[in-house]
PDB file of N, CA and C in Angstrom:
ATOM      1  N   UNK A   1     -42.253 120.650  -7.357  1.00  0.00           N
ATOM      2  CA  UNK A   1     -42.086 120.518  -8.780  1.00  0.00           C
ATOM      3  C   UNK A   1     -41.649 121.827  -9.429  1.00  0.00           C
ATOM      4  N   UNK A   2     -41.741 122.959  -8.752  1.00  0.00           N
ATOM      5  CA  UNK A   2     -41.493 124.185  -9.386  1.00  0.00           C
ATOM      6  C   UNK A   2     -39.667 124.298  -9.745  1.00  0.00           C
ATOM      7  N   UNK A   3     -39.231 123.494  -8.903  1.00  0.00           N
ATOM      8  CA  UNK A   3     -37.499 123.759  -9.320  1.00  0.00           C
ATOM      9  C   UNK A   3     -36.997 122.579  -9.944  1.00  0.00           C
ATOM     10  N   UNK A   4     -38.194 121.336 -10.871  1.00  0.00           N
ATOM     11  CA  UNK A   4     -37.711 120.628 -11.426  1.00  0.00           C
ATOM     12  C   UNK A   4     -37.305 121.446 -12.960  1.00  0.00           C
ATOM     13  N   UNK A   5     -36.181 120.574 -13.390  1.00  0.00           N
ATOM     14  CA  UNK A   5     -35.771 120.370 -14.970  1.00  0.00           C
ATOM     15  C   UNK A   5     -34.204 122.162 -14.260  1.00  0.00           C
ATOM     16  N   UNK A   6     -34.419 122.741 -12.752  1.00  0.00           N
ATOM     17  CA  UNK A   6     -33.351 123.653 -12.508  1.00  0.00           C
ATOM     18  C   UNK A   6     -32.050 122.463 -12.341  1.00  0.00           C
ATOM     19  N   UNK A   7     -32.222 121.639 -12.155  1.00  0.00           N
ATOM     20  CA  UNK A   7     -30.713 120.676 -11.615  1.00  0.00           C
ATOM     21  C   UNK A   7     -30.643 120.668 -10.353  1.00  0.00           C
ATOM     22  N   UNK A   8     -31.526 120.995  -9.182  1.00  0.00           N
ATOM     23  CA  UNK A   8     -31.840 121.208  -7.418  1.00  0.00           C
ATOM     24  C   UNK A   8     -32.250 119.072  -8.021  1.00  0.00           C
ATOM     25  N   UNK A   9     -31.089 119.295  -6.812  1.00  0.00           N
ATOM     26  CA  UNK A   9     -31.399 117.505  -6.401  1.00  0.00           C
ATOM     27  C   UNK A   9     -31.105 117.730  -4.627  1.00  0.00           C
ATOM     28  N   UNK A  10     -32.024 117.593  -4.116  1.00  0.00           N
ATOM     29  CA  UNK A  10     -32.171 117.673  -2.702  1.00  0.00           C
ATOM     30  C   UNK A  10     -33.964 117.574  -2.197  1.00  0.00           C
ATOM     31  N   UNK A  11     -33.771 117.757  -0.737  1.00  0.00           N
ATOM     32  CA  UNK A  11     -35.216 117.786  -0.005  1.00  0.00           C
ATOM     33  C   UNK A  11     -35.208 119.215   0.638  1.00  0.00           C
ATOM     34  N   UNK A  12     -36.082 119.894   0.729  1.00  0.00           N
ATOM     35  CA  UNK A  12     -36.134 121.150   1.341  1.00  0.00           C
ATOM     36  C   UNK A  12     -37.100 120.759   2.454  1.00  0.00           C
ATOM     37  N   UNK A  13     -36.922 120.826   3.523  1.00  0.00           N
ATOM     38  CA  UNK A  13     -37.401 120.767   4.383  1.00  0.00           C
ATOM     39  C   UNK A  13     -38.486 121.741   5.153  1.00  0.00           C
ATOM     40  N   UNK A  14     -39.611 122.234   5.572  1.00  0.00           N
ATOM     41  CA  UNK A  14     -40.572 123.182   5.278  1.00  0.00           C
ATOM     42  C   UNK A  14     -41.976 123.021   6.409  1.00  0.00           C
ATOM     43  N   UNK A  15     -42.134 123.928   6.937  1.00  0.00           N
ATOM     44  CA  UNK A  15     -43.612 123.638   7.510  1.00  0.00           C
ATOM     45  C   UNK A  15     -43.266 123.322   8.691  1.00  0.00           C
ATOM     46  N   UNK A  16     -43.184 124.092   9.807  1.00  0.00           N
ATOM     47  CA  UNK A  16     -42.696 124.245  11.174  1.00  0.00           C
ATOM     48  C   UNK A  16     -41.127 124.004  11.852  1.00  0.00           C
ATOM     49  N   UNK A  17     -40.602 124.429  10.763  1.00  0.00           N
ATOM     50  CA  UNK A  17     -39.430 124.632  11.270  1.00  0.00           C
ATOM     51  C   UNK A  17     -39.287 126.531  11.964  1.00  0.00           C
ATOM     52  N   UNK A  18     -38.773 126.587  12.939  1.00  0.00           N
ATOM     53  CA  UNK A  18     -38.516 127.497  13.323  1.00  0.00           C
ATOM     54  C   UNK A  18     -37.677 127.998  14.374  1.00  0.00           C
ATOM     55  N   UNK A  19     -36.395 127.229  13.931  1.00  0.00           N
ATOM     56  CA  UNK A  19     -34.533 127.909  14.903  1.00  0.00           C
ATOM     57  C   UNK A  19     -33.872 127.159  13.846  1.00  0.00           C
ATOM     58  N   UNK A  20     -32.642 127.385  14.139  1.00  0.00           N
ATOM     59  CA  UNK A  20     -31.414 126.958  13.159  1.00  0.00           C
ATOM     60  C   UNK A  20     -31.138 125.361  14.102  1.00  0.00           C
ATOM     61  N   UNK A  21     -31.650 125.146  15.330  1.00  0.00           N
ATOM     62  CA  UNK A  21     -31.973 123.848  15.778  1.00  0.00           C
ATOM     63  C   UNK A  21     -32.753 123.019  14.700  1.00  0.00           C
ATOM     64  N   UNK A  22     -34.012 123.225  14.416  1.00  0.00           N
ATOM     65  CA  UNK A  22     -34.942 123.083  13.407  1.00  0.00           C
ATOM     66  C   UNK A  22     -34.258 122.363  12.440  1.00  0.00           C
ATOM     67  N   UNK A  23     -33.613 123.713  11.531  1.00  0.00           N
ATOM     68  CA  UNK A  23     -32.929 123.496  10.282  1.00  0.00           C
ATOM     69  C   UNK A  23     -31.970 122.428  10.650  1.00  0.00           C
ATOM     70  N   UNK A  24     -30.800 122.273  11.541  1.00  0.00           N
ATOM     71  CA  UNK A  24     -30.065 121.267  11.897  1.00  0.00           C
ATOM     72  C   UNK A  24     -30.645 120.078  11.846  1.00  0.00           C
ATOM     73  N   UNK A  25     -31.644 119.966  12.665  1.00  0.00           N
ATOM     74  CA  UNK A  25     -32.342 118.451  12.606  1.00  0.00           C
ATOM     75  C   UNK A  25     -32.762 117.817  11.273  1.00  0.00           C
ATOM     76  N   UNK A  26     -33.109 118.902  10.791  1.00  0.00           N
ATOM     77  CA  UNK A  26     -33.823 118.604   9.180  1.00  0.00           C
ATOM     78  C   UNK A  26     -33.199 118.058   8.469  1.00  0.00           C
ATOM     79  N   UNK A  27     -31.648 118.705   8.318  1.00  0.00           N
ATOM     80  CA  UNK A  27     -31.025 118.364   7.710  1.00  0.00           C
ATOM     81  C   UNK A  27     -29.845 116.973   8.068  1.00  0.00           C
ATOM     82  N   UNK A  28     -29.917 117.082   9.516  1.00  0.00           N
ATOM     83  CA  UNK A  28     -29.520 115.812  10.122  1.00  0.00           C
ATOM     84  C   UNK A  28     -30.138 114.310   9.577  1.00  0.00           C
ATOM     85  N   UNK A  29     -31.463 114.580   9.314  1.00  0.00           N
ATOM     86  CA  UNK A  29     -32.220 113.499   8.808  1.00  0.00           C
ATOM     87  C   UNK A  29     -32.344 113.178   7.504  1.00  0.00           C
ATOM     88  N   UNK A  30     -31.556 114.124   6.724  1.00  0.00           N
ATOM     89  CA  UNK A  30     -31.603 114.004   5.096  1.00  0.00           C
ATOM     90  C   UNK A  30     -31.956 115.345   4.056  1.00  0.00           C
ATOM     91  N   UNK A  31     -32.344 116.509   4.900  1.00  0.00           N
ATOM     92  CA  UNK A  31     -32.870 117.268   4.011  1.00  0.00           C
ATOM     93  C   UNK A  31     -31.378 118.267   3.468  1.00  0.00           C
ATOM     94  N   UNK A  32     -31.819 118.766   2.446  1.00  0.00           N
ATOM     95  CA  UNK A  32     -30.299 119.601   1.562  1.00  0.00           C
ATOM     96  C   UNK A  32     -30.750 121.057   2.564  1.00  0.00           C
ATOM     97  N   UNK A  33     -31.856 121.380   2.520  1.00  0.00           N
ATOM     98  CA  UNK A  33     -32.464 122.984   3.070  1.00  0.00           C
ATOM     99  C   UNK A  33     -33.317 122.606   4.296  1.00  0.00           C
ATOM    100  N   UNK A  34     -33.593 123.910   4.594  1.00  0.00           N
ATOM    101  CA  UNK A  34     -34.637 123.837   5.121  1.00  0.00           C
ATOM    102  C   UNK A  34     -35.145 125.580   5.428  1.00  0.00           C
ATOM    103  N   UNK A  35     -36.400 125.363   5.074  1.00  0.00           N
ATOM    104  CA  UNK A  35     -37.671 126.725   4.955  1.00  0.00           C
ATOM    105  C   UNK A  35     -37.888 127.492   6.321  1.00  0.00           C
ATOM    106  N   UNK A  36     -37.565 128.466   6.559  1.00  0.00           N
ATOM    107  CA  UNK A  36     -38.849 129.014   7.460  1.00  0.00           C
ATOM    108  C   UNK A  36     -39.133 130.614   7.698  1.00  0.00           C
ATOM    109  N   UNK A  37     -39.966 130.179   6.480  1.00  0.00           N
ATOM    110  CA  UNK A  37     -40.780 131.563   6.230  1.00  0.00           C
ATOM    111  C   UNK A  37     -41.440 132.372   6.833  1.00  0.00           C
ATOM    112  N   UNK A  38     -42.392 131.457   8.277  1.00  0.00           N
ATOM    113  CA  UNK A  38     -43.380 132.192   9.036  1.00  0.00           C
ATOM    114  C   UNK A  38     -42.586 132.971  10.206  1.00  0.00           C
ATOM    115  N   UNK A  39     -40.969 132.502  10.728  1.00  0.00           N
ATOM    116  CA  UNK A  39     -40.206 133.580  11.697  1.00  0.00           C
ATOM    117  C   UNK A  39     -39.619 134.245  10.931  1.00  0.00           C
ATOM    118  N   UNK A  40     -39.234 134.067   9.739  1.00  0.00           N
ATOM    119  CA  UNK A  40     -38.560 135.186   9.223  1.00  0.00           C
ATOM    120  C   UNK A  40     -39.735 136.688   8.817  1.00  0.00           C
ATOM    121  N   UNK A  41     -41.203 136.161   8.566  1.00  0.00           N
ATOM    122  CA  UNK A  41     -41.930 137.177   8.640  1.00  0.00           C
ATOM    123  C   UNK A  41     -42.262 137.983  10.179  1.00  0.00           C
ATOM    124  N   UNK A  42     -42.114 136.648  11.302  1.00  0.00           N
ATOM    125  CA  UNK A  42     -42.303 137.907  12.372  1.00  0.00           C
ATOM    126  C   UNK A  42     -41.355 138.502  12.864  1.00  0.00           C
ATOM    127  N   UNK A  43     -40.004 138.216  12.395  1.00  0.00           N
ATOM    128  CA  UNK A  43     -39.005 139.124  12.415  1.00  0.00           C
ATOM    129  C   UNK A  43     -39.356 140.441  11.708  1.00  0.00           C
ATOM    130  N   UNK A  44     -39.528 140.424  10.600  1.00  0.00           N
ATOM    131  CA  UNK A  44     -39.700 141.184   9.914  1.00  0.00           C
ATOM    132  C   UNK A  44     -40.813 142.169  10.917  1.00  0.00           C
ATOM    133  N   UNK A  45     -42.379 141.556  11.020  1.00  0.00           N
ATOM    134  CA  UNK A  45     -43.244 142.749  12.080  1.00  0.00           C
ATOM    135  C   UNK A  45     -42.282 143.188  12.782  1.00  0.00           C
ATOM    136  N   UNK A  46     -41.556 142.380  13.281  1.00  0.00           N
ATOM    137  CA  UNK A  46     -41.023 142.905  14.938  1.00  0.00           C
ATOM    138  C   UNK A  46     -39.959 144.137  14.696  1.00  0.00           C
ATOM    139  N   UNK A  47     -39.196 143.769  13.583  1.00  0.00           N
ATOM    140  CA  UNK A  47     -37.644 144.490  13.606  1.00  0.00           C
ATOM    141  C   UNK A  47     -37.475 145.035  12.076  1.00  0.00           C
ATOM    142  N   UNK A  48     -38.667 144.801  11.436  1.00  0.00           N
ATOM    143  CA  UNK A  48     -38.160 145.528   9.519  1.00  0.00           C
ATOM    144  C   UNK A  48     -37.109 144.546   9.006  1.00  0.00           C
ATOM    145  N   UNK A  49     -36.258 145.055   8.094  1.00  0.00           N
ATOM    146  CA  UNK A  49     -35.016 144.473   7.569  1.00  0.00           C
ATOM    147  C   UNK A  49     -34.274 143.719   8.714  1.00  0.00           C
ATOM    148  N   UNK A  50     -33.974 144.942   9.566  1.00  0.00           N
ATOM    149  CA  UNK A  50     -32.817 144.905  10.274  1.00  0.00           C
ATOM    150  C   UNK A  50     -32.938 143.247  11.497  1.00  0.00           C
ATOM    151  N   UNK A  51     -34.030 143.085  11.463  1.00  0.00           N
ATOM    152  CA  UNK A  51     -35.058 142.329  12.697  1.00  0.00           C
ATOM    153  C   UNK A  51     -34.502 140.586  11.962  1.00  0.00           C
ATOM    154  N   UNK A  52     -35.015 140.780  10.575  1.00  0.00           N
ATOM    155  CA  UNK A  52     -34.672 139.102   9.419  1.00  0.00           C
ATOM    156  C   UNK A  52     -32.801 139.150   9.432  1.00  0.00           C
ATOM    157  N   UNK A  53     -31.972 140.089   9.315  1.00  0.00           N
ATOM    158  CA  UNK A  53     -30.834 139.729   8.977  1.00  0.00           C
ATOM    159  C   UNK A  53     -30.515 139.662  10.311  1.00  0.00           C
ATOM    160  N   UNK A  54     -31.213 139.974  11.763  1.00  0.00           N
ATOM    161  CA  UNK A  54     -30.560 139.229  13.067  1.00  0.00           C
ATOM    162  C   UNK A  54     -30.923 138.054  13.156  1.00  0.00           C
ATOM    163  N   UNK A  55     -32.628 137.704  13.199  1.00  0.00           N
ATOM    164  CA  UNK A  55     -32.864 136.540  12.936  1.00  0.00           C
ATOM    165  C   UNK A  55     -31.985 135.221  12.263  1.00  0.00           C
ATOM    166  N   UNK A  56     -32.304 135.892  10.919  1.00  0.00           N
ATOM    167  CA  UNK A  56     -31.541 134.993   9.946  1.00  0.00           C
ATOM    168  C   UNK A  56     -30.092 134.546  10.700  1.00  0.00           C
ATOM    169  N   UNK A  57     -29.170 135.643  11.076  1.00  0.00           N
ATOM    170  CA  UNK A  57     -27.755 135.222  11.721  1.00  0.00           C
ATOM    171  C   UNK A  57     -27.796 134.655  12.859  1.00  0.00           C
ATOM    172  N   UNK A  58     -29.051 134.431  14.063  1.00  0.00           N
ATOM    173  CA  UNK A  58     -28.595 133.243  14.582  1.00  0.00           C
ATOM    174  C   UNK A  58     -29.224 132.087  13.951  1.00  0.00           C
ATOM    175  N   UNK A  59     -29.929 131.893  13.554  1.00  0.00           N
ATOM    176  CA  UNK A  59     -30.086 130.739  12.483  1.00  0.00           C
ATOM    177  C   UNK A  59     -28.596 130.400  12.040  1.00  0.00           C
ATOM    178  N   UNK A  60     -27.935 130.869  11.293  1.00  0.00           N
ATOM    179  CA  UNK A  60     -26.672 130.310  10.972  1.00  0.00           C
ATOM    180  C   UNK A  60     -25.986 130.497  11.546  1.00  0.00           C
ATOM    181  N   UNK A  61     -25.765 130.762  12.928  1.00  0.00           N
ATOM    182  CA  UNK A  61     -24.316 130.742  13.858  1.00  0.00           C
ATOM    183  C   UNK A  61     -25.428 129.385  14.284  1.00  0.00           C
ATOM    184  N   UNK A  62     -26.269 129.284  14.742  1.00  0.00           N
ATOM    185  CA  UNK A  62     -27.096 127.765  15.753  1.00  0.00           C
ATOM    186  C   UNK A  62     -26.877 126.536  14.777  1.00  0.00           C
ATOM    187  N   UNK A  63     -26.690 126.214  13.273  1.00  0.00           N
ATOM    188  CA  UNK A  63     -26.689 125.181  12.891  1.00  0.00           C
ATOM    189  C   UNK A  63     -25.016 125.305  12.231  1.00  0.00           C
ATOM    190  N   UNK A  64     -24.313 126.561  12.253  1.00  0.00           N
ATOM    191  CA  UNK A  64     -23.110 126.277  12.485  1.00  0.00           C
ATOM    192  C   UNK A  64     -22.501 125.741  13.411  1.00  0.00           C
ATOM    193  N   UNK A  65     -22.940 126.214  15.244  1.00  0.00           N
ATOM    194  CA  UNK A  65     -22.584 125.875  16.303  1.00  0.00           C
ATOM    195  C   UNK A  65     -22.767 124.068  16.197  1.00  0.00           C
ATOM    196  N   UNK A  66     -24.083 123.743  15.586  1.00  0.00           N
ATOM    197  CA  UNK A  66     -24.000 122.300  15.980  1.00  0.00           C
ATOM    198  C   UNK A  66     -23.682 121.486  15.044  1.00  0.00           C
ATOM    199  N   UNK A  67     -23.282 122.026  13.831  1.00  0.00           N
ATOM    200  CA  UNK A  67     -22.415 121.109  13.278  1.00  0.00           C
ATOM    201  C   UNK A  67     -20.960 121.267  13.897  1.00  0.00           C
ATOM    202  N   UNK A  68     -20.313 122.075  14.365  1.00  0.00           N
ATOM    203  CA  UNK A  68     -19.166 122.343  14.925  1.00  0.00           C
ATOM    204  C   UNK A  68     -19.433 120.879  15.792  1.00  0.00           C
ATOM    205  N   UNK A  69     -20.194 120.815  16.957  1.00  0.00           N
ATOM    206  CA  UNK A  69     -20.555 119.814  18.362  1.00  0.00           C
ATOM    207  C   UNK A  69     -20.712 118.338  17.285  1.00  0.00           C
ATOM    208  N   UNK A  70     -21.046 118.626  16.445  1.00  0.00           N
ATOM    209  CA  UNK A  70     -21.285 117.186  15.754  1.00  0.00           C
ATOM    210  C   UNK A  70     -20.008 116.862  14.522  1.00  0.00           C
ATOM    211  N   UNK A  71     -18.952 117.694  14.902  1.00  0.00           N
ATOM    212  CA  UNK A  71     -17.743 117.132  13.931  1.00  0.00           C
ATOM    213  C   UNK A  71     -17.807 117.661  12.222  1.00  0.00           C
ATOM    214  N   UNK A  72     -19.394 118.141  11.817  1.00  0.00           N
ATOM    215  CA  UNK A  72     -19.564 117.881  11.132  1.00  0.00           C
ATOM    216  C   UNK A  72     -18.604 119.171   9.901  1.00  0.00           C
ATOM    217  N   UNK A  73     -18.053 118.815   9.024  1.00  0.00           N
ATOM    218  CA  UNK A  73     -17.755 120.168   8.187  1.00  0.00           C
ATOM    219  C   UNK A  73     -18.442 120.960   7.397  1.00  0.00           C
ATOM    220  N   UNK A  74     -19.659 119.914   6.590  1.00  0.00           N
ATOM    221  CA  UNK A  74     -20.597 120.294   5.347  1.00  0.00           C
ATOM    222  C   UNK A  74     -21.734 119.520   5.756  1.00  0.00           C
ATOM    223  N   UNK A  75     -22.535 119.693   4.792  1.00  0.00           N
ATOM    224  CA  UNK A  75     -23.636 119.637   5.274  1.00  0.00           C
ATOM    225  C   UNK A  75     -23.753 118.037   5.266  1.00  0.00           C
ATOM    226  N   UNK A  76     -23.400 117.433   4.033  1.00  0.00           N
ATOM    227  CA  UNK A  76     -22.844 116.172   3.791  1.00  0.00           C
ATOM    228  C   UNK A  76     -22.768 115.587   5.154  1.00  0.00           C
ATOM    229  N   UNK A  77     -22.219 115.778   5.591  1.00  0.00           N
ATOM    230  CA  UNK A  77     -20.833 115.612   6.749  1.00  0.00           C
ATOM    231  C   UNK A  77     -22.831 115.094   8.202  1.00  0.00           C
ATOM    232  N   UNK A  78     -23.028 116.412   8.105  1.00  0.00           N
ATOM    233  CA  UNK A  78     -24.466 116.536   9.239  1.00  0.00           C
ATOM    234  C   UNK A  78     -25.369 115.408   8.825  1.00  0.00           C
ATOM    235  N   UNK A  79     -25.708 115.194   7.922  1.00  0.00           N
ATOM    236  CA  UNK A  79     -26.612 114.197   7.044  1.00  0.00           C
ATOM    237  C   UNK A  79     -25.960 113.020   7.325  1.00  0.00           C
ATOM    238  N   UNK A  80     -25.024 112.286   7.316  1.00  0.00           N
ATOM    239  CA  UNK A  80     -24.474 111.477   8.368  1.00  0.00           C
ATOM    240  C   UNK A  80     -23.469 111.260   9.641  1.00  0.00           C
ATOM    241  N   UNK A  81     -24.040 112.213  10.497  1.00  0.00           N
ATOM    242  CA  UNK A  81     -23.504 112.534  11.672  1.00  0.00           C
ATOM    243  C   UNK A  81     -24.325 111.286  12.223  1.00  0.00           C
ATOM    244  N   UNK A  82     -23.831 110.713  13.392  1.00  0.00           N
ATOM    245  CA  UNK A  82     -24.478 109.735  13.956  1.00  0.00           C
ATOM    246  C   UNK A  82     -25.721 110.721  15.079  1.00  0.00           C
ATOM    247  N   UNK A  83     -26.678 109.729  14.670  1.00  0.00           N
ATOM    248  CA  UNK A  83     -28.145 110.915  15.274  1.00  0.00           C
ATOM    249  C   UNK A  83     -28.979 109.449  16.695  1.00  0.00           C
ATOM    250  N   UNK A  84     -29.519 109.934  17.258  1.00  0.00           N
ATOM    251  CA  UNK A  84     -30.428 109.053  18.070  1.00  0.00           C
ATOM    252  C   UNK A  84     -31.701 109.618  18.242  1.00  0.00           C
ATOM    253  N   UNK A  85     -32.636 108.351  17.509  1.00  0.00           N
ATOM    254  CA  UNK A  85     -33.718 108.069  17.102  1.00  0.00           C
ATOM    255  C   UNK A  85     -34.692 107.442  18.413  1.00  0.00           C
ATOM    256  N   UNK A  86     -36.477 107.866  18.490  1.00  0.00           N
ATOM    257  CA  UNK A  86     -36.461 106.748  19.277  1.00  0.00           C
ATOM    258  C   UNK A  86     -37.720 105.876  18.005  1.00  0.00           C
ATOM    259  N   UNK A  87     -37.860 104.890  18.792  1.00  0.00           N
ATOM    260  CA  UNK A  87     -38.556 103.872  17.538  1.00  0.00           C
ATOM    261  C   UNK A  87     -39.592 104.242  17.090  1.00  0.00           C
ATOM    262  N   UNK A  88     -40.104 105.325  16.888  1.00  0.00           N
ATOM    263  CA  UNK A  88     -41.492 105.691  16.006  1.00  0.00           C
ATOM    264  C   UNK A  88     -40.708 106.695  15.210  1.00  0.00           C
ATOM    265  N   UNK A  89     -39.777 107.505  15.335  1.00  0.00           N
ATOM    266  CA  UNK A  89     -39.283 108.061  14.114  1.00  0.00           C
ATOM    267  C   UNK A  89     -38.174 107.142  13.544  1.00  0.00           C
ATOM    268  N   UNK A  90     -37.454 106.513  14.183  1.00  0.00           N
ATOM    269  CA  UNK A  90     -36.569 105.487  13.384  1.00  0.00           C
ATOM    270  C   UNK A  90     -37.125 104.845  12.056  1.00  0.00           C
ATOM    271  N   UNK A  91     -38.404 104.337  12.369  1.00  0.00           N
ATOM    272  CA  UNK A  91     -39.019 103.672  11.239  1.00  0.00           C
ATOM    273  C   UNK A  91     -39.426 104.538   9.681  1.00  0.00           C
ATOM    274  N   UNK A  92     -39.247 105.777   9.937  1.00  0.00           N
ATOM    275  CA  UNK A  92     -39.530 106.824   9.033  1.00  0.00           C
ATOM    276  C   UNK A  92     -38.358 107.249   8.317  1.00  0.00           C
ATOM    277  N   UNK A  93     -36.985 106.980   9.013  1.00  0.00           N
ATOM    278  CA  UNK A  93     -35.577 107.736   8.218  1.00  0.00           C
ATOM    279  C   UNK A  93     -34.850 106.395   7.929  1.00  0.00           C
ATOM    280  N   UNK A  94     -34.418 106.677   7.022  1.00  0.00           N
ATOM    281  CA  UNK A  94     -33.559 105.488   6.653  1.00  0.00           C
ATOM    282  C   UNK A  94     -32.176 105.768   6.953  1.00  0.00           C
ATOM    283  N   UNK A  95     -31.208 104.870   6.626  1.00  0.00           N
ATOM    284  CA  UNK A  95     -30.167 104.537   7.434  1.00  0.00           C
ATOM    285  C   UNK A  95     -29.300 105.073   6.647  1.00  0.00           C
ATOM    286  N   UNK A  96     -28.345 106.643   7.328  1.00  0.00           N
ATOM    287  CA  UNK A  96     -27.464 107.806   6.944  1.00  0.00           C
ATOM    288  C   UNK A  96     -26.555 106.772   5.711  1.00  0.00           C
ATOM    289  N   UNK A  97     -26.293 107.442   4.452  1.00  0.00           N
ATOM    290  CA  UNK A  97     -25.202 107.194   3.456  1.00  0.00           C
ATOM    291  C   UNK A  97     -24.080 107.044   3.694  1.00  0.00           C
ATOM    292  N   UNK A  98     -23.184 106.372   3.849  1.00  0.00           N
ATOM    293  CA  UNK A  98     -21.848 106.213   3.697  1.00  0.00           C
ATOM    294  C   UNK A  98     -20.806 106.702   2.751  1.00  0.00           C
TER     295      UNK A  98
END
């Protein structure tokens, strides 16, 4: 609720995500974002600044790489990429936008 009445119309995705795999999936399934705060802090112990902006960059070369493998251009594009489900999460995502 904190970024209502900003004009953010999306799902942020949050709470154990942790690779740009992660974020891919998340967003494969519907989410606009996705969070992850707790590796970007142990980047940070591990490496300072310098440790989050390596981090952070394979995060976005890994969900660049697999939207590349999945055709996809935008994020749009990932959000209905054709995905395989097995039947206990199927019942939870609904069926990608056209």
């Amino acid at each position: 609720m904190q970024v209502q009445g900003l004009g953010f119309r999306g799902i942020v995705a949050t709470g154990g995500l942790r690779t740009g795999s992660n974020v891919a999936r998340a967003v494969a399934l519907g989410a606009t974002a996705g969070g992850l705060a707790a590796p970007v802090l142990k980047a940070h112990r591990a490496g300072g600044f310098d440790g989050v902006v390596a981090f952070l960059r394979r995060v976005v070369l890994t969900v660049r790489s697999i939207m590349l493998l999945t055709g996809s251009r935008t994020v749009a594009d990932l959000q209905r990429a054709p995905r395989v489900l097995g039947p206990t999460l199927a019942r939870w995502v609904p069926e990608p936008r056209r």
